[in-house]
N, C-alpha and C. Protein backbone atom coordinates (compact mmCIF):
# COMPACT_ATOMS: atom_id res chain seq x y z
N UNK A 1 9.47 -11.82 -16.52
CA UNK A 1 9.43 -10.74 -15.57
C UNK A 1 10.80 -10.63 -14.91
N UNK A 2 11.03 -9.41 -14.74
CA UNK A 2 12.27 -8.68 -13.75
C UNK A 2 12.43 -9.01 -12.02
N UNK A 3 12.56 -9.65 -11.48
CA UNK A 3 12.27 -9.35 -10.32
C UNK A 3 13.35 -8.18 -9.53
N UNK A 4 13.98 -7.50 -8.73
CA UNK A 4 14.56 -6.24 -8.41
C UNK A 4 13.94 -6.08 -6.97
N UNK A 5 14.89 -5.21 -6.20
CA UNK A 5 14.88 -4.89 -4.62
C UNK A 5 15.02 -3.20 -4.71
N UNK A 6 14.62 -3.03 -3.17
CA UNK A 6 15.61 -1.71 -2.99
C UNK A 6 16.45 -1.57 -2.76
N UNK A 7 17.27 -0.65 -3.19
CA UNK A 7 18.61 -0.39 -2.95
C UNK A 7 19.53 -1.28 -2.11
N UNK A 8 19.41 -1.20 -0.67
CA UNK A 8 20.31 -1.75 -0.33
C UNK A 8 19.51 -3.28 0.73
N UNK A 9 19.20 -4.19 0.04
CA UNK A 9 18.37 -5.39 0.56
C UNK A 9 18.26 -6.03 1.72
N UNK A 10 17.94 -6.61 2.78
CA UNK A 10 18.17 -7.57 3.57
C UNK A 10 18.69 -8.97 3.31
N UNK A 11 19.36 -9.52 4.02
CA UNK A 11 19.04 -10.84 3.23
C UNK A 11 17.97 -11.53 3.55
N UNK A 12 16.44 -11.34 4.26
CA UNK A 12 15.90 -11.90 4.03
C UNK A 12 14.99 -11.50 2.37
N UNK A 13 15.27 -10.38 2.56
CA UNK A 13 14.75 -9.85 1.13
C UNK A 13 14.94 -9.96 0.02
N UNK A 14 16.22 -10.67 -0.37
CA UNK A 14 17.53 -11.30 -1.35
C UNK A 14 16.95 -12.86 -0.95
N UNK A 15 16.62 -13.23 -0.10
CA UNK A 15 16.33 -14.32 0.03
C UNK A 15 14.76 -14.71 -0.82
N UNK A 16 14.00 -14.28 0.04
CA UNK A 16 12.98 -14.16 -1.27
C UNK A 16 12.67 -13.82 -2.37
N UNK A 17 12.75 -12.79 -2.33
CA UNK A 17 13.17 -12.60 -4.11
C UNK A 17 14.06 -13.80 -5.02
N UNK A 18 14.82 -14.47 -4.33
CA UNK A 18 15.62 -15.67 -4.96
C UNK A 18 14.68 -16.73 -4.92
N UNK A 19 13.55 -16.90 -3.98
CA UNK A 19 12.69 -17.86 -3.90
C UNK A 19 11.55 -17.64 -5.30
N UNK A 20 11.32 -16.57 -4.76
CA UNK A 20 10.73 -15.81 -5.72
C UNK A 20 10.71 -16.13 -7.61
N UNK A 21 12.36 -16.14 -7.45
CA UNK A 21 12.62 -16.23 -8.89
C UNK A 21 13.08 -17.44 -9.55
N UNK A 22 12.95 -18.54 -8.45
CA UNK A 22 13.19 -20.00 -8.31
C UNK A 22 11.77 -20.66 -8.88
N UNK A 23 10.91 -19.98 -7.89
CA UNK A 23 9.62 -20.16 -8.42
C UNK A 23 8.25 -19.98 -9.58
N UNK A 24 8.49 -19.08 -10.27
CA UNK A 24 8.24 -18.69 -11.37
C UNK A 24 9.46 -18.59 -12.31
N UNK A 25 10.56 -18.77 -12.57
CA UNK A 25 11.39 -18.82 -13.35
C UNK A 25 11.51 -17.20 -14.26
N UNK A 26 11.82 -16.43 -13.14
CA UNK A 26 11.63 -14.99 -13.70
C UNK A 26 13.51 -14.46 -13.40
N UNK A 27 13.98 -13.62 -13.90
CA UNK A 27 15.00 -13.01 -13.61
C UNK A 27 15.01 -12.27 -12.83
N UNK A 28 16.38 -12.27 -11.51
CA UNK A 28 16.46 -11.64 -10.69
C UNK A 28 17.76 -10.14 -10.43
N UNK A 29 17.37 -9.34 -10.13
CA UNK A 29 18.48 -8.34 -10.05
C UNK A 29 18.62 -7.71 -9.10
N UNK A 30 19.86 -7.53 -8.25
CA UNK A 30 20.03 -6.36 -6.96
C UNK A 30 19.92 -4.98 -8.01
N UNK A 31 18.84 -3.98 -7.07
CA UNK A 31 18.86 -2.79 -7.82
C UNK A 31 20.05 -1.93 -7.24
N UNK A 32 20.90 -2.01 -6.40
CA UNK A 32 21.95 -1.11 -6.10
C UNK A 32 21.69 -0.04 -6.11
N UNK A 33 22.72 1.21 -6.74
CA UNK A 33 22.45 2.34 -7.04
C UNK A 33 21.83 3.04 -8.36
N UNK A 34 21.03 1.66 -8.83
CA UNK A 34 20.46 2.08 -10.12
C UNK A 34 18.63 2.90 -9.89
N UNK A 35 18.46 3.87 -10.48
CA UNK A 35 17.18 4.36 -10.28
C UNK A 35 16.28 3.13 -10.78
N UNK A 36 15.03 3.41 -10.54
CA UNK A 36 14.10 2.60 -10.54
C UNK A 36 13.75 2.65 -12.57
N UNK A 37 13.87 3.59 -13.05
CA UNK A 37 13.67 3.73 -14.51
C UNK A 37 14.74 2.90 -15.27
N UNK A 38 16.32 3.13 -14.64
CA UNK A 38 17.52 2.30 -15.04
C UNK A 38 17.14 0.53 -15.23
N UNK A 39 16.37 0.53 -13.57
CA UNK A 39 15.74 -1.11 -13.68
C UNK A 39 14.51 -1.58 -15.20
N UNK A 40 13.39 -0.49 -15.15
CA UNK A 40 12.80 -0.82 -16.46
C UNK A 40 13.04 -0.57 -17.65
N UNK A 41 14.14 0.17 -17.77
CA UNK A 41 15.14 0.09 -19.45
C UNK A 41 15.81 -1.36 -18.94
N UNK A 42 16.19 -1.73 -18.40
CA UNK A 42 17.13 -3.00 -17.93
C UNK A 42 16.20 -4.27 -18.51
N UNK A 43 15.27 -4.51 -17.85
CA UNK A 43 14.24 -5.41 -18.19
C UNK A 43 13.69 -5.19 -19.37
N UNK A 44 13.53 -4.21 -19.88
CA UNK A 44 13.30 -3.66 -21.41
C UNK A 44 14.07 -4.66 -22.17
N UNK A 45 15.38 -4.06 -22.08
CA UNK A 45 16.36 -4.84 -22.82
C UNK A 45 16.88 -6.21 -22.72
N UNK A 46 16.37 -6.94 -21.68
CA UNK A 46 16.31 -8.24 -21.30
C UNK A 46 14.91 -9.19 -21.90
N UNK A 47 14.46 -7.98 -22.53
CA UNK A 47 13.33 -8.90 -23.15
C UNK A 47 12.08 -8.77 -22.18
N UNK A 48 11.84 -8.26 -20.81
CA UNK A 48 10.79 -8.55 -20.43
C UNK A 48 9.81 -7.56 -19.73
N UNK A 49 8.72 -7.81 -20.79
CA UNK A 49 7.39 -7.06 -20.57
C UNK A 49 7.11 -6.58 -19.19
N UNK A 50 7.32 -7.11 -18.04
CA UNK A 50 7.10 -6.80 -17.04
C UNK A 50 8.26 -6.56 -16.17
N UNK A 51 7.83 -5.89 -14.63
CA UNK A 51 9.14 -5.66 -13.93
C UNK A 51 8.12 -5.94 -12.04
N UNK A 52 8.83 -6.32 -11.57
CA UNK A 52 8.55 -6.74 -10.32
C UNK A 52 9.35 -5.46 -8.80
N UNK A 53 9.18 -5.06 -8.34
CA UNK A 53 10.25 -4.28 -6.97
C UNK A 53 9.78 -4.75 -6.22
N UNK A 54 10.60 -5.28 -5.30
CA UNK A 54 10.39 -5.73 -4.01
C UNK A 54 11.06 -4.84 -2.95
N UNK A 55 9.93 -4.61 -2.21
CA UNK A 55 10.70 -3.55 -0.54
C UNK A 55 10.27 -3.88 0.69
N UNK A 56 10.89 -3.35 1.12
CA UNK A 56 11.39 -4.28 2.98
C UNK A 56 10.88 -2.77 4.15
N UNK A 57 10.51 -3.53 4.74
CA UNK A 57 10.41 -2.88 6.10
C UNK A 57 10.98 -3.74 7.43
N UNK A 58 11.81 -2.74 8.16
CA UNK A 58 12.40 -3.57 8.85
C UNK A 58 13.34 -5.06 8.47
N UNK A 59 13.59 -4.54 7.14
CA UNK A 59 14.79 -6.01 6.98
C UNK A 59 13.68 -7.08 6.22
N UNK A 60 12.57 -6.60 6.78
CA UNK A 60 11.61 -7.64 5.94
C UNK A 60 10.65 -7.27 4.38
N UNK A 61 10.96 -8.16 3.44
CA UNK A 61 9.86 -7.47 2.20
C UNK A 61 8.24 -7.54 3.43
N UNK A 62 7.66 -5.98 2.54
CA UNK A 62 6.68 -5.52 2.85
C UNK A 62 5.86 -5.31 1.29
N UNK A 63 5.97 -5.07 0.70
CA UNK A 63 6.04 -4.40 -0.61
C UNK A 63 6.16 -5.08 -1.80
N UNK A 64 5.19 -4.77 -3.01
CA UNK A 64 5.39 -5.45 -4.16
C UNK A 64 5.05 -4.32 -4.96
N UNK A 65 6.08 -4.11 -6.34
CA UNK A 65 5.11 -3.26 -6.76
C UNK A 65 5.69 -3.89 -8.21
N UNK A 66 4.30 -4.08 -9.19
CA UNK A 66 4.29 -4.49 -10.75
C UNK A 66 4.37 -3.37 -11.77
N UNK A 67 5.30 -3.32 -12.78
CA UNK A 67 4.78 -2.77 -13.52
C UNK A 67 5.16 -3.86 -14.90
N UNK A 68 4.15 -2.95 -15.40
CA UNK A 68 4.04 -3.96 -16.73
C UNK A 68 4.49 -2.79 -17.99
N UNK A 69 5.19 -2.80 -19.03
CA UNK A 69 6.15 -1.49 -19.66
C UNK A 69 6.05 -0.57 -19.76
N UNK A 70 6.92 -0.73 -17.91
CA UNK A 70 7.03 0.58 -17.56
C UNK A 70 5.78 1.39 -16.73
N UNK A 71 4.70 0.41 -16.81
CA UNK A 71 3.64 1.77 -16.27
C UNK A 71 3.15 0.75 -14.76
N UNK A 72 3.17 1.05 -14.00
CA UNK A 72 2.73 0.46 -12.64
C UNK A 72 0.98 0.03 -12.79
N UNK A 73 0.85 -1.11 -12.52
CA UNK A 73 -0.42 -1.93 -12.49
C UNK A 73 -0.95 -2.25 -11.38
N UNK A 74 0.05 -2.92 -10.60
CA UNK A 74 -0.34 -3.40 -9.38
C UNK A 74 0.89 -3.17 -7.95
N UNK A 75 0.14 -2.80 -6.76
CA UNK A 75 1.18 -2.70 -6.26
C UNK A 75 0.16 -2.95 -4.44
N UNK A 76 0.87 -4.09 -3.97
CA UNK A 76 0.26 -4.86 -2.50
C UNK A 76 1.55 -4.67 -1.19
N UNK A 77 0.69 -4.47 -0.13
CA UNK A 77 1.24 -4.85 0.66
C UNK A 77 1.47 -6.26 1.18
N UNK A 78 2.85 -6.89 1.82
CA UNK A 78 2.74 -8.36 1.84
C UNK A 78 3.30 -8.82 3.51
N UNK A 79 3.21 -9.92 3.68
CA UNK A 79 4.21 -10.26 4.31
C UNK A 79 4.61 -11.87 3.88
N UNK A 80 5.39 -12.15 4.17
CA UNK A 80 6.25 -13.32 3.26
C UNK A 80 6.77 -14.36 3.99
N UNK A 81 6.54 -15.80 3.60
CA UNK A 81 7.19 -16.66 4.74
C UNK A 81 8.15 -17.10 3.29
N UNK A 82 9.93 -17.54 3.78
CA UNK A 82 10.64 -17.75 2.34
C UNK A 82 10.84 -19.68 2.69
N UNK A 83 11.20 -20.33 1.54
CA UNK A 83 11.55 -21.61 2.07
C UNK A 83 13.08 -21.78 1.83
N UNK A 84 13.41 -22.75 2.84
CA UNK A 84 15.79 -23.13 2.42
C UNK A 84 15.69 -23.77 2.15
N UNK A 85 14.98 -25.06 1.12
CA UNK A 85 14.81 -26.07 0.54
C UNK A 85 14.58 -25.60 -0.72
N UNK A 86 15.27 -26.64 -1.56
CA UNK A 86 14.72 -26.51 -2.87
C UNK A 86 13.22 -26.86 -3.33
N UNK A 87 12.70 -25.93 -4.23
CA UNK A 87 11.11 -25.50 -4.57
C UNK A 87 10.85 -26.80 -5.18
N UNK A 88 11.45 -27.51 -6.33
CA UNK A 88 10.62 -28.40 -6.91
C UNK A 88 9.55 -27.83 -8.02
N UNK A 89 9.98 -26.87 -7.99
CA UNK A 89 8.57 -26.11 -9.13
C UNK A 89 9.53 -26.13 -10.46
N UNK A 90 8.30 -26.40 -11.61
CA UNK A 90 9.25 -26.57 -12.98
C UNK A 90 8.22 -25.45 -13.39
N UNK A 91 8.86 -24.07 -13.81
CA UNK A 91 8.03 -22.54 -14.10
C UNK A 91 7.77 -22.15 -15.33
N UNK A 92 8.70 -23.05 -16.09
CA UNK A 92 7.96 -23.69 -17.54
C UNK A 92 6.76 -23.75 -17.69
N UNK A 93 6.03 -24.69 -16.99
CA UNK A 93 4.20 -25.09 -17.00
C UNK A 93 4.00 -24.34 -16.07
N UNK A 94 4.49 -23.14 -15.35
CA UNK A 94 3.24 -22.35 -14.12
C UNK A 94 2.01 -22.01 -14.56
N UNK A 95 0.90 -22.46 -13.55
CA UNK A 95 -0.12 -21.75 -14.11
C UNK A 95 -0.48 -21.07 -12.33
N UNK A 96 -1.62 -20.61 -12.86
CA UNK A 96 -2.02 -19.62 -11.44
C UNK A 96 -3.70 -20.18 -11.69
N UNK A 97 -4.06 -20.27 -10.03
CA UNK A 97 -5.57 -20.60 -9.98
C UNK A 97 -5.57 -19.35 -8.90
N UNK A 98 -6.97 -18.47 -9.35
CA UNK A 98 -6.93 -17.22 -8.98
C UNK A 98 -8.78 -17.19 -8.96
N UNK A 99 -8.59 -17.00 -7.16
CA UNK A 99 -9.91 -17.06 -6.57
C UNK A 99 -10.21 -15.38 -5.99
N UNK A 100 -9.26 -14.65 -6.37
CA UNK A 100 -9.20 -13.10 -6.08
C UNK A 100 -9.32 -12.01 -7.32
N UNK A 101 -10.01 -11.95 -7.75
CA UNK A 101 -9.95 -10.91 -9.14
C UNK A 101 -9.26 -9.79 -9.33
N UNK A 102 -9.39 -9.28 -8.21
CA UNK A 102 -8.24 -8.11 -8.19
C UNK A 102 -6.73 -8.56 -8.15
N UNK A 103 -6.49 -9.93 -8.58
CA UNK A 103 -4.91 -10.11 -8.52
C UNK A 103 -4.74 -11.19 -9.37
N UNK A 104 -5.83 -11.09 -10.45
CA UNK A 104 -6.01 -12.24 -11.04
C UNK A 104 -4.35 -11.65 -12.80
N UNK A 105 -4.71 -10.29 -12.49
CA UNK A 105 -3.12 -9.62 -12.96
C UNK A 105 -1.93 -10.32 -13.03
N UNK A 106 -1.70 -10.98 -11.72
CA UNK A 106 -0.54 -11.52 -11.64
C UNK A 106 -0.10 -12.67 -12.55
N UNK A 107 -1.15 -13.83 -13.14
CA UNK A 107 -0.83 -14.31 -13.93
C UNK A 107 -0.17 -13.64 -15.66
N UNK A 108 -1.33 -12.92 -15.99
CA UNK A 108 -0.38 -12.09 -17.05
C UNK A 108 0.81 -11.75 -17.06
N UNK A 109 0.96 -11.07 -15.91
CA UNK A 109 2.55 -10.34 -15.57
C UNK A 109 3.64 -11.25 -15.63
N UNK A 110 3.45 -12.67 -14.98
CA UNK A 110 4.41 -13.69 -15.27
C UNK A 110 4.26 -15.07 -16.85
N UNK A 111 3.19 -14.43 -17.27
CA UNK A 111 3.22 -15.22 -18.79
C UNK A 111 2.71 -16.41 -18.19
N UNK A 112 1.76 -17.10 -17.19
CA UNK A 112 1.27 -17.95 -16.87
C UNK A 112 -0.20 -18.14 -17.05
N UNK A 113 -0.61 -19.32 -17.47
CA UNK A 113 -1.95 -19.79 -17.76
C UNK A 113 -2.92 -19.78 -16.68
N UNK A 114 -3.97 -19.17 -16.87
CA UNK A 114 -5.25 -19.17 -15.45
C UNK A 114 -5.50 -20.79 -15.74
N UNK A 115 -5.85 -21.10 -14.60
CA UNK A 115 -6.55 -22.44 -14.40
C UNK A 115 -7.13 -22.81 -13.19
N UNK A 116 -8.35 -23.42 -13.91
CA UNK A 116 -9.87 -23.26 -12.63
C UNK A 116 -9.22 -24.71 -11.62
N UNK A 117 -8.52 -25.86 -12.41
CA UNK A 117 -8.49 -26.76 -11.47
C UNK A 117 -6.48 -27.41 -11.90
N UNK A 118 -6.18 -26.66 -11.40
CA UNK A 118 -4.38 -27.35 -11.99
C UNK A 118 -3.98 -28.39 -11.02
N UNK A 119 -3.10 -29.01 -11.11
CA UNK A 119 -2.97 -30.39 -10.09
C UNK A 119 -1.48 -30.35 -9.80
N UNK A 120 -0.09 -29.10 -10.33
CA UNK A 120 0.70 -29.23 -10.20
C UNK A 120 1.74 -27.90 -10.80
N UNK A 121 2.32 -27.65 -10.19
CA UNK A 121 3.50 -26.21 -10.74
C UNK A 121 2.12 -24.90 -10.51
N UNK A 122 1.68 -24.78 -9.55
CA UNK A 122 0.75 -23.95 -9.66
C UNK A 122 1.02 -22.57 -8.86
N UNK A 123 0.22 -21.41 -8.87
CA UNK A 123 0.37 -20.35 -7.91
C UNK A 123 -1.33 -20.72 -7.38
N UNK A 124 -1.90 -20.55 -6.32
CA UNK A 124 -2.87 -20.46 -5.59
C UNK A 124 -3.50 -19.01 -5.20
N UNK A 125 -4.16 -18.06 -5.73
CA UNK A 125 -4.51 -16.72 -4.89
C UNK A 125 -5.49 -17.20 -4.29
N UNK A 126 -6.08 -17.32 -3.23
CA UNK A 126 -7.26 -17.76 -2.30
C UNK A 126 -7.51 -16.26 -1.51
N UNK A 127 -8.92 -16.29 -0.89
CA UNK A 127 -9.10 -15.55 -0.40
C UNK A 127 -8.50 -15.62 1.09
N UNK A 128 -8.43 -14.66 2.18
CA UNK A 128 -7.69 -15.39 3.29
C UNK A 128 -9.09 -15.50 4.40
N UNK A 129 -8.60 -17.10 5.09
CA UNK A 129 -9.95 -17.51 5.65
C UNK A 129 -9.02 -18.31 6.82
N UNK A 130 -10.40 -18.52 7.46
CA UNK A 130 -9.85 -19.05 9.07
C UNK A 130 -8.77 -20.09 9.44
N UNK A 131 -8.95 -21.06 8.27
CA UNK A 131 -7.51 -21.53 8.12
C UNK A 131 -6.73 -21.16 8.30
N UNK A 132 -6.27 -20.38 7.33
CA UNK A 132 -5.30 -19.30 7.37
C UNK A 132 -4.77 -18.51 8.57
N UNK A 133 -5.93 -18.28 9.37
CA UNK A 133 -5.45 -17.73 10.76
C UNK A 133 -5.09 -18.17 11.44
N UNK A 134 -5.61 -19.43 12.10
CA UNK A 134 -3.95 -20.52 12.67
C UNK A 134 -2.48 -19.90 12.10
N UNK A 135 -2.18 -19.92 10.90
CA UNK A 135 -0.97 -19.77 10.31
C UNK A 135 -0.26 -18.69 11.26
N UNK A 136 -1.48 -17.57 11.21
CA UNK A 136 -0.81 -16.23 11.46
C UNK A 136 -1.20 -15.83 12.73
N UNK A 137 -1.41 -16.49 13.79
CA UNK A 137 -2.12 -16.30 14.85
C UNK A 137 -1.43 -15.44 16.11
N UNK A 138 -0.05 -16.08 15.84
CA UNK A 138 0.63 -15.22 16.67
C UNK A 138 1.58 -13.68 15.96
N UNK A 139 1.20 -13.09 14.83
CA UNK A 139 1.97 -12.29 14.31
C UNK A 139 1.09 -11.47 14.17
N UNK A 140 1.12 -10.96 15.18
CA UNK A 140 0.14 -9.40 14.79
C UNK A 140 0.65 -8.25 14.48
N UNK A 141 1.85 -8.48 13.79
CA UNK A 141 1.93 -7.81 12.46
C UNK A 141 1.13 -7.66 11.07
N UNK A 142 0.54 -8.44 11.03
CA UNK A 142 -0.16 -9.15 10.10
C UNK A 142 -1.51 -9.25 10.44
N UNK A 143 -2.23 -7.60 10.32
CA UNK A 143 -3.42 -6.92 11.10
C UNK A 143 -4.65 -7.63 10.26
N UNK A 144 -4.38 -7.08 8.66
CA UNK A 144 -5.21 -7.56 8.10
C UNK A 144 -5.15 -7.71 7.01
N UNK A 145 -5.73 -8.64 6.01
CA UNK A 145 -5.27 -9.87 5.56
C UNK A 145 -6.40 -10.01 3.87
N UNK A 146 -6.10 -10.11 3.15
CA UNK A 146 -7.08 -10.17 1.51
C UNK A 146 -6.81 -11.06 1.33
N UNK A 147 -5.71 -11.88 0.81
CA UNK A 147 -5.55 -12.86 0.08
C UNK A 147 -4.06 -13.44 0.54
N UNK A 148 -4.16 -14.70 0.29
CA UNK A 148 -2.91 -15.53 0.04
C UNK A 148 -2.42 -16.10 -0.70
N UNK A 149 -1.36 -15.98 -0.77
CA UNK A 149 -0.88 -16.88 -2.82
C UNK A 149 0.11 -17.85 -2.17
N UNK A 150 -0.51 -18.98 -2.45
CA UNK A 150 0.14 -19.96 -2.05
C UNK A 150 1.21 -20.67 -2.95
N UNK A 151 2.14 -21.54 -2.80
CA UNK A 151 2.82 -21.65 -4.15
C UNK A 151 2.94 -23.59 -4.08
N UNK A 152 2.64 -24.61 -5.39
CA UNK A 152 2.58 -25.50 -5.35
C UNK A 152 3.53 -26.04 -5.97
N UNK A 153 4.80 -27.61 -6.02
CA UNK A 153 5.83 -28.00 -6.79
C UNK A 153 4.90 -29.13 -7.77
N UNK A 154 6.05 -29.54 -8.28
CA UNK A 154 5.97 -30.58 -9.78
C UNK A 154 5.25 -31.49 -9.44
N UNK A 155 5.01 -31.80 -7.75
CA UNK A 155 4.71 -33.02 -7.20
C UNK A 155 2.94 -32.74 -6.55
N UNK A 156 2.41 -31.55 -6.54
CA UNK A 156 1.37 -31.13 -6.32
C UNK A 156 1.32 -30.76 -4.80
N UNK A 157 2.35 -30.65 -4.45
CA UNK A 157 2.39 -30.48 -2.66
C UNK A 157 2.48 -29.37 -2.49
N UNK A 158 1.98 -28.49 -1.62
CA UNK A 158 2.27 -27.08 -0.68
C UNK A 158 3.44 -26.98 -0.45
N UNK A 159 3.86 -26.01 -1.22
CA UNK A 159 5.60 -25.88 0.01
C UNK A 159 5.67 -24.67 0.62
N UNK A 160 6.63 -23.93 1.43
CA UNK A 160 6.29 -22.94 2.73
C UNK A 160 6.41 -21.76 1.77
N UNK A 161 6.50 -21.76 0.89
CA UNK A 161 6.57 -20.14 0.23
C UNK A 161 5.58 -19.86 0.26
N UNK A 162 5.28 -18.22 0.30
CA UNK A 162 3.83 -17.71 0.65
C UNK A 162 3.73 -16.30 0.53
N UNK A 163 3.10 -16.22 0.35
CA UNK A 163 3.08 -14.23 0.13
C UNK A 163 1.51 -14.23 0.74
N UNK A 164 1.55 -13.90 2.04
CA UNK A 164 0.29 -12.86 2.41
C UNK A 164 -0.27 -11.66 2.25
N UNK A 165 -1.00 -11.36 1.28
CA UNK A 165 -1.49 -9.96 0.93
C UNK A 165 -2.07 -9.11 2.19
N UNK A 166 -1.82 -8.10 2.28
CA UNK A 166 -2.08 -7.27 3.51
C UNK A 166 -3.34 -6.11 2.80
N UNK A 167 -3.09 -5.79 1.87
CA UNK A 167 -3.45 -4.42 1.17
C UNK A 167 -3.02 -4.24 -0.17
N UNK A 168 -4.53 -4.24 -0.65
CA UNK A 168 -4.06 -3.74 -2.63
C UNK A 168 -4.01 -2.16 -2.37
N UNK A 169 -2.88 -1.51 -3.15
CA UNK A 169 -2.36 0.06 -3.11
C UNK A 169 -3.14 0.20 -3.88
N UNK A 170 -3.98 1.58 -4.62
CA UNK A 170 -4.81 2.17 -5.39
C UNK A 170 -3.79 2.63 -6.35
N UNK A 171 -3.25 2.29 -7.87
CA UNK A 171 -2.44 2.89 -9.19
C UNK A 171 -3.02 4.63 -9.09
């Protein structure tokens, strides 16, 4: 997969997306002044089936949108915690354990194996639950809430990367 921004990025948005592409071992690109079609001939020709955009509100990614060649599949609202430590994830073996069906997509899109019980290099979609609200307790930005994709290293530990799903967009 492609990963790609809008036009002109934040760096927290360059920042994740780098986490991003640390973590699944996907390719990353500033989209600059290239149209959004320029990006999926780009990834075309890079070999890869899928393409990722990431967009910001307020300096911050808000926004995900998938397409898979060329035709848009999936596309969520997010909000994102990034980590400044190195991930520890080897994206070689990613697999995804996916407790959300409607995003159970995402494994395809990155060429990763579903798995009911993985113990390591994993993605997590969970549904979002009271746990979870501690996390977000004081950001009420973050109104309301589907799922969380948590992200796991080589070593089986939680690390702070996170993508909070806000809202699946209707294709």
């Amino acid at each position: 997969m492609l990963i790609s921004t809008s036009r002109k990025p934040s760096q927290n948005t360059r920042k994740f997306c780098k986490n991003l592409m640390h973590a699944t071992g996907c390719e990353y690109v500033n989209r600059g002044k290239s149209s959004i079609r320029e990006v999926l001939l780009k990834s075309a020709v890079l070999g890869n089936d899928s393409t990722a955009f990431v967009y910001e509100i307020k300096g911050n990614p808000s926004k995900i949108t998938f397409y898979s060649r060329a035709k848009e599949v999936l596309s969520i609202l997010v909000t994102v915690k990034t980590q400044n430590t190195r991930l520890h994830i080897n994206p070689e073996n990613l697999k995804v354990k996916c407790e959300v069906p409607e995003l159970s997509i995402i494994a395809d899109l990155l060429d990763a194996t579903l798995d009911d019980n993985p113990k390591e290099n994993y993605l997590y979609i969970h549904k979002y639950t009271e746990l979870d609200e501690e996390e977000y307790i004081e950001k009420d930005y973050v109104d309301y809430k589907i799922a969380i994709i948590d992200f796991y290293n080589k070593h089986g530990a939680k690390i702070d990367l996170q993508i909070a799903v806000r809202k699946i967009l209707d294709n």
